[in-house]
C-alpha atoms as a PDB file:
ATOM      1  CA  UNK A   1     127.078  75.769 130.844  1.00  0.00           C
ATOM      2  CA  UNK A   2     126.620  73.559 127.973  1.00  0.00           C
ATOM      3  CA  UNK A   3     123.308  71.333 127.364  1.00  0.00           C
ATOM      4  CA  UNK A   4     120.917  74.070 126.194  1.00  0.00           C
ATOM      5  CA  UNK A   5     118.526  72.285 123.088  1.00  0.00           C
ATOM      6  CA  UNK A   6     115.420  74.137 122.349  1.00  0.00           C
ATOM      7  CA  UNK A   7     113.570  72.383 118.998  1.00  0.00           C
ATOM      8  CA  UNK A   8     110.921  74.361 117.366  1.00  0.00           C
ATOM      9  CA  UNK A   9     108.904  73.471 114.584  1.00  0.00           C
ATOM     10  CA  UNK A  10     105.788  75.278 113.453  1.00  0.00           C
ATOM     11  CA  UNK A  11     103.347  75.159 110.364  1.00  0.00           C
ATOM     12  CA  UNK A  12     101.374  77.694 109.327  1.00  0.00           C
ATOM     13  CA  UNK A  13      98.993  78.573 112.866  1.00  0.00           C
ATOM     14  CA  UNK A  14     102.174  78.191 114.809  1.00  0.00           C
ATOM     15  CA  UNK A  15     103.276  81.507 113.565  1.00  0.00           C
ATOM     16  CA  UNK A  16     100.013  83.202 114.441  1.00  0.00           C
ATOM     17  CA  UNK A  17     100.692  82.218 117.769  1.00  0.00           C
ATOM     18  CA  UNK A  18     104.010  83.734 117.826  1.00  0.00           C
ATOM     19  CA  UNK A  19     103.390  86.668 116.303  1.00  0.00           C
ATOM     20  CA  UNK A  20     100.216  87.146 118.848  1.00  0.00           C
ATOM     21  CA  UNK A  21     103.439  87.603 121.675  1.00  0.00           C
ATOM     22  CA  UNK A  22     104.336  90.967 119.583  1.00  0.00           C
ATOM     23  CA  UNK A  23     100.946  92.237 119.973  1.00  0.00           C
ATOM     24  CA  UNK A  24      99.684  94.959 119.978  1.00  0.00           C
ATOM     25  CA  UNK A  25     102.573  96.280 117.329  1.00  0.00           C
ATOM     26  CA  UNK A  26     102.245  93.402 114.692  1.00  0.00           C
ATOM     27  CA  UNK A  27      98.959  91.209 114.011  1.00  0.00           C
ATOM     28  CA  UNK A  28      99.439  88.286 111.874  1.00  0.00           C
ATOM     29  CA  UNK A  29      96.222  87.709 109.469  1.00  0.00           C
ATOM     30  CA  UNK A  30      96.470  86.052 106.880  1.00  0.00           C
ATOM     31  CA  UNK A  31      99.650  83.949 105.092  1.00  0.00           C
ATOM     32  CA  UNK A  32     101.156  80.216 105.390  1.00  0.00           C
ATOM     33  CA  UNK A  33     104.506  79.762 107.432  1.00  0.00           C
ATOM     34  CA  UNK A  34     106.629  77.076 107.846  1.00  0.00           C
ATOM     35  CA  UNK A  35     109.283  77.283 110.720  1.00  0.00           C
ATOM     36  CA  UNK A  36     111.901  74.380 111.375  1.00  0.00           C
ATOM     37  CA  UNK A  37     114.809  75.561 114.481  1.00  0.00           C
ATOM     38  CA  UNK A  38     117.290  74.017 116.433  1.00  0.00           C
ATOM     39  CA  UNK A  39     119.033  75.990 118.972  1.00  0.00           C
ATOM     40  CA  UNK A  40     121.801  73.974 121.119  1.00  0.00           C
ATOM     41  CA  UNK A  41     124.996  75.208 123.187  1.00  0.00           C
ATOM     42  CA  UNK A  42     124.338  77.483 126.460  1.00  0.00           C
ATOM     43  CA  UNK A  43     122.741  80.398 127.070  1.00  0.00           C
ATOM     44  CA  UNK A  44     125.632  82.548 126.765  1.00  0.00           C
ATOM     45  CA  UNK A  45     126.533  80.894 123.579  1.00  0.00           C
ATOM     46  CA  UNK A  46     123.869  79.345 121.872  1.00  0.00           C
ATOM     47  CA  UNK A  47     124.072  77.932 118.042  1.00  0.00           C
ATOM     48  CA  UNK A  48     120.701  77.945 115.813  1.00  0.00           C
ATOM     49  CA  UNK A  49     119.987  76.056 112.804  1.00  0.00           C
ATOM     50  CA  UNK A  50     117.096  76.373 111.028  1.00  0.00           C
ATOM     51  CA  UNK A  51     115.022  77.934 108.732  1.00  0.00           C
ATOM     52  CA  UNK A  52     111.708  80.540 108.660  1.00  0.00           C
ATOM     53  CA  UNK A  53     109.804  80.697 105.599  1.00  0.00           C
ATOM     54  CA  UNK A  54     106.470  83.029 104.753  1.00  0.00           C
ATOM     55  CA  UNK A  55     104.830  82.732 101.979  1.00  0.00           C
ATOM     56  CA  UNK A  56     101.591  85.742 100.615  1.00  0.00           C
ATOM     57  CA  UNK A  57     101.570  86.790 103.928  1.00  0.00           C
ATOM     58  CA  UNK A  58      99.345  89.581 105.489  1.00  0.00           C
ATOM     59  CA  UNK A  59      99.571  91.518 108.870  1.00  0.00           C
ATOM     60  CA  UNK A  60      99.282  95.097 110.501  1.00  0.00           C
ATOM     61  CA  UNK A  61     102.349  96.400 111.782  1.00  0.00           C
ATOM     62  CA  UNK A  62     102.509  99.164 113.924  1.00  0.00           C
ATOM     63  CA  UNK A  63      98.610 100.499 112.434  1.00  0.00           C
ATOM     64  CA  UNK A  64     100.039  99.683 108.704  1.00  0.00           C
ATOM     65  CA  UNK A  65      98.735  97.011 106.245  1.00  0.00           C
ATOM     66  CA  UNK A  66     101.311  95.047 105.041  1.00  0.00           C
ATOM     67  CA  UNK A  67     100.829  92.293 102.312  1.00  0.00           C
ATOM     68  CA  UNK A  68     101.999  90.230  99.870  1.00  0.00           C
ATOM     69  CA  UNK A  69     104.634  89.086 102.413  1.00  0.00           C
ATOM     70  CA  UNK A  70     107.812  86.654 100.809  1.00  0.00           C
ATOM     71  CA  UNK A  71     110.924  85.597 103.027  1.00  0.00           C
ATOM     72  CA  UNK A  72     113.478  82.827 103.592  1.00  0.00           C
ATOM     73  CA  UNK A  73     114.964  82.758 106.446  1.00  0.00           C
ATOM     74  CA  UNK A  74     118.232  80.857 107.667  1.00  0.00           C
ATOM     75  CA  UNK A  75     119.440  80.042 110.960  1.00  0.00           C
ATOM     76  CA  UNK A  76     123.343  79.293 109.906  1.00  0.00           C
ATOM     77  CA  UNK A  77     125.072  78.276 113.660  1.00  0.00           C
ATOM     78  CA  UNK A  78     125.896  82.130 114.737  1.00  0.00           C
ATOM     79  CA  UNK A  79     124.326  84.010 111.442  1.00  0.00           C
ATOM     80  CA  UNK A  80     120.672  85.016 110.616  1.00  0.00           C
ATOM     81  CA  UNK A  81     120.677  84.761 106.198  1.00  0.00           C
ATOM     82  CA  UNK A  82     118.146  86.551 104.543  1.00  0.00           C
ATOM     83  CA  UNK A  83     118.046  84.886 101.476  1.00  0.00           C
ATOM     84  CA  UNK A  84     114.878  87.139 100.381  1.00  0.00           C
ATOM     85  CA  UNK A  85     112.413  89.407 101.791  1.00  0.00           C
ATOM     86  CA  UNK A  86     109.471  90.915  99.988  1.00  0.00           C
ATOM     87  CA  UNK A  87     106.233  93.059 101.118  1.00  0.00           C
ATOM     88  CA  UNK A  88     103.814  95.406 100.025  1.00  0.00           C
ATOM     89  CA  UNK A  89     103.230  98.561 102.752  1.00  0.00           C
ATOM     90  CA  UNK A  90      99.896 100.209 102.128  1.00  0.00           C
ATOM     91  CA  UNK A  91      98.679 100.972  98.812  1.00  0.00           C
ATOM     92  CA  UNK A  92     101.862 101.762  96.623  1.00  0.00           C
ATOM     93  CA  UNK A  93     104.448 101.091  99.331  1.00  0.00           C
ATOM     94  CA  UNK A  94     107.120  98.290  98.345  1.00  0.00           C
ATOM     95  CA  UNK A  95     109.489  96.703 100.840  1.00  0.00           C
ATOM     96  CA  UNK A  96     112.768  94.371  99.933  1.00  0.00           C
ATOM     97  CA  UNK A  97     115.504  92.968 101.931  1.00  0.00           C
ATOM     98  CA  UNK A  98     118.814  90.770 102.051  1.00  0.00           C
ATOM     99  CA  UNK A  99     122.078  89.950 103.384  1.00  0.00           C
ATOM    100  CA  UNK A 100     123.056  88.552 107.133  1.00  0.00           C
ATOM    101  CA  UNK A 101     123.317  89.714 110.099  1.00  0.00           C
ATOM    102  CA  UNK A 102     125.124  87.967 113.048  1.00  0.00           C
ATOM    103  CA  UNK A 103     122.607  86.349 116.377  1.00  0.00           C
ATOM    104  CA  UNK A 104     124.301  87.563 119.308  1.00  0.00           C
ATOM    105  CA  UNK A 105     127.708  88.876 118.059  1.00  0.00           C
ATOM    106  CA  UNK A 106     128.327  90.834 114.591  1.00  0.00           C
ATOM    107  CA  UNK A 107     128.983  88.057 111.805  1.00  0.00           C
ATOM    108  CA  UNK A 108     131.605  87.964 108.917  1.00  0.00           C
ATOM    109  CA  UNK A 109     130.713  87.318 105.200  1.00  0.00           C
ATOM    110  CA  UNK A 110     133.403  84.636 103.457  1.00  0.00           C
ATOM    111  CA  UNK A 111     135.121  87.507 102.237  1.00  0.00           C
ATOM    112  CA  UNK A 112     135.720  88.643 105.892  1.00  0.00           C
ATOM    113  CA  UNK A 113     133.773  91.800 105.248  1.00  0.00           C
ATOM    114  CA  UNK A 114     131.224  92.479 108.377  1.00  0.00           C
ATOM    115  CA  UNK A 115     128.186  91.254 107.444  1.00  0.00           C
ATOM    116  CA  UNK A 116     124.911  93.265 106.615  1.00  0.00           C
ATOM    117  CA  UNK A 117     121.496  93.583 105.581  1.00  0.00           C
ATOM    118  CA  UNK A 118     120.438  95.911 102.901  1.00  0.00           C
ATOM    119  CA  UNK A 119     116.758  96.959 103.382  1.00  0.00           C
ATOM    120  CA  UNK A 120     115.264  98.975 100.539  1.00  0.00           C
ATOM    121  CA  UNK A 121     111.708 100.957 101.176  1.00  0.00           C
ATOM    122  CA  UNK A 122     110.239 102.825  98.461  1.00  0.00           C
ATOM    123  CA  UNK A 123     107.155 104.849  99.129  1.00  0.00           C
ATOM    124  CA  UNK A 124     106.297 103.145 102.516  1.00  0.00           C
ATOM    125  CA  UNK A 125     103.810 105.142 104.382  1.00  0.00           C
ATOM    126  CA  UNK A 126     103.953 105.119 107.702  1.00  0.00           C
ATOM    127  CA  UNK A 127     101.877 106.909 110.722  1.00  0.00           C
ATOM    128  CA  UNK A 128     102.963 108.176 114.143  1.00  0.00           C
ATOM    129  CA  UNK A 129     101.037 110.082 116.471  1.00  0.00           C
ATOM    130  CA  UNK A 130     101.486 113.629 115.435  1.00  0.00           C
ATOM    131  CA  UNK A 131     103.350 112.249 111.924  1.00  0.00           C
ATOM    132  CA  UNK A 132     101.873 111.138 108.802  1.00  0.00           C
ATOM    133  CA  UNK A 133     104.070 110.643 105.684  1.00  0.00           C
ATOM    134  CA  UNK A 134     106.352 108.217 102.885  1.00  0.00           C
ATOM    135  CA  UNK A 135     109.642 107.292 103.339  1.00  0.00           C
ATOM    136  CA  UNK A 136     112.386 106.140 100.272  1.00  0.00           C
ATOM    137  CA  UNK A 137     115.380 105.163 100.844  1.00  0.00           C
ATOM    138  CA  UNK A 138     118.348 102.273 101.357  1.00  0.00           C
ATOM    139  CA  UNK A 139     119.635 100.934 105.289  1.00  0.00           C
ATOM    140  CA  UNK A 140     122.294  98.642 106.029  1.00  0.00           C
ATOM    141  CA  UNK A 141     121.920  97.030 108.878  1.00  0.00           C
ATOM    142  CA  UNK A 142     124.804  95.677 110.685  1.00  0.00           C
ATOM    143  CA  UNK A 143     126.171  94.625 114.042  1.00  0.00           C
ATOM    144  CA  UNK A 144     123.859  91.988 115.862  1.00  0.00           C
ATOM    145  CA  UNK A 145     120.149  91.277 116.724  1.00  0.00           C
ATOM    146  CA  UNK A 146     121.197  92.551 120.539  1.00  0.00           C
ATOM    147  CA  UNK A 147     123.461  95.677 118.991  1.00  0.00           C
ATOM    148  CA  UNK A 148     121.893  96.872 115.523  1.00  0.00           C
ATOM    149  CA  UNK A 149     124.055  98.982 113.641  1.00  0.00           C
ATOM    150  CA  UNK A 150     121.618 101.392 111.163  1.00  0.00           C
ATOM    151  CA  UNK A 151     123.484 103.113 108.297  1.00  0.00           C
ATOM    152  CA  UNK A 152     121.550 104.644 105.135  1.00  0.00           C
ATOM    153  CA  UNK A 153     119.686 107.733 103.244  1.00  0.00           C
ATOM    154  CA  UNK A 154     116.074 107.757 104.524  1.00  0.00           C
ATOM    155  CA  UNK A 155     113.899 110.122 102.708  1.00  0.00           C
ATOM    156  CA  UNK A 156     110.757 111.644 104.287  1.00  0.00           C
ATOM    157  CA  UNK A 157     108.233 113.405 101.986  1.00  0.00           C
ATOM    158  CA  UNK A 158     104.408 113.621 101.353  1.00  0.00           C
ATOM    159  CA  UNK A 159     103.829 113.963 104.871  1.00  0.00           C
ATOM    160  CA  UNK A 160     102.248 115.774 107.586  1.00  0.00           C
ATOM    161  CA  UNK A 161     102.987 117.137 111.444  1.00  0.00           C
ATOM    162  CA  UNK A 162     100.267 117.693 113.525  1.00  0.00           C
ATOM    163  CA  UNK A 163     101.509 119.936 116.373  1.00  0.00           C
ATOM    164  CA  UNK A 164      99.048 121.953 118.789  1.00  0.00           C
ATOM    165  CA  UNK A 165      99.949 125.218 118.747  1.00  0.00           C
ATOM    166  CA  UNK A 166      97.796 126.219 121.660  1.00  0.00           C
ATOM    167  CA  UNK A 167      99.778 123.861 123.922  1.00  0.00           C
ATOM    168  CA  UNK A 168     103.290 125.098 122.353  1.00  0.00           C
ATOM    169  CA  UNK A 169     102.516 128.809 123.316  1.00  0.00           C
ATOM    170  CA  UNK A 170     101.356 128.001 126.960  1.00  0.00           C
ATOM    171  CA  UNK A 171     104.124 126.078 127.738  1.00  0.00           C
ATOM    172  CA  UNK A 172     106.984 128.468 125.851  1.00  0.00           C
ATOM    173  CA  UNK A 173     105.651 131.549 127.591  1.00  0.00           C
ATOM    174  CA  UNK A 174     103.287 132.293 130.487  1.00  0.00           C
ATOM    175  CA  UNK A 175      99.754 133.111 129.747  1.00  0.00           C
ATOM    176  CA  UNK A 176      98.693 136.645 128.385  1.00  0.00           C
ATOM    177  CA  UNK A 177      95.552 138.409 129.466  1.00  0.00           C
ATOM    178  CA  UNK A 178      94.104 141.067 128.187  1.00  0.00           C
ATOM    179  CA  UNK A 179      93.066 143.964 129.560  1.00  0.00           C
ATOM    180  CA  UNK A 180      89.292 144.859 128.943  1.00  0.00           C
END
């Protein structure tokens, strides 16, 4: 039902704080951030307005420096607005993002065109368990914060797999003694 209002309003520490909820995947370390939301409505239909804003931020995400962080964020009633997005990823890796993306249901640009973020990653290295390498490449991102629709060309290169071939043949064909 209706009377849902949630008002949140954070400088700079606040963030830390909020990012510490994502740990251990992202760390925030260093960077100013200003956050100003309103969200109103119910819960099955809430409405935000508001803006995030980070400004020469630094943080690990997922075991990966990332630094020299810029973004502008808008909370437009039913619409997240990207208005910019900026990092660094490791030593050469670059980062850049805009567009909109709808909060619970997919949104609609003024043209009536679904709406989308464009994410752009050129030589971003990242790190898995077993995977080490750089990715280039464009994604749209589409749909909904809930329902994420991922389009694109992601390019994977300069890498490495680690697999252990030891454990590969024991488990894709019984073990072979010899005879002495």
């Amino acid at each position: 039902q209706e009377g849902v209002e949630l008002r949140l309003a954070s400088r700079d520490d606040g963030l830390r704080f909020l990012a510490g909820l994502a740990q251990p995947a992202l760390e925030w370390t260093e960077g100013s951030g200003d956050m100003q939301l309103l969200v109103r409505g119910s819960v099955v239909n809430p409405i935000a307005n508001g803006f995030l804003r980070l400004r020469g931020g630094e943080l690990q995400f997922i075991g990966q420096r990332v630094h020299a962080v810029e973004a502008t964020v808008l909370f437009d009633f039913e619409q997240l607005l990207l208005q910019e997005f900026s990092a660094k990823v490791g030593e050469k890796g670059a980062l850049s993002a805009q567009g909109s993306l709808g909060l619970l249901r997919p949104g609609r640009s003024a043209e009536g065109q679904p709406s989308s973020l464009a994410l752009v990653l050129k030589a971003v290295p990242f790190a898995l368990p077993r995977i080490k390498a750089v990715a280039d490449g464009e994604l749209r991102i589409g749909g909904s914060l809930p329902a994420l629709d991922i389009s694109g060309a992601l390019a994977i290169s300069r890498g490495s797999v680690n697999v252990q071939p030891a454990r590969l043949a024991s488990e894709s064909r019984p073990t072979v003694t010899a005879a002495s």
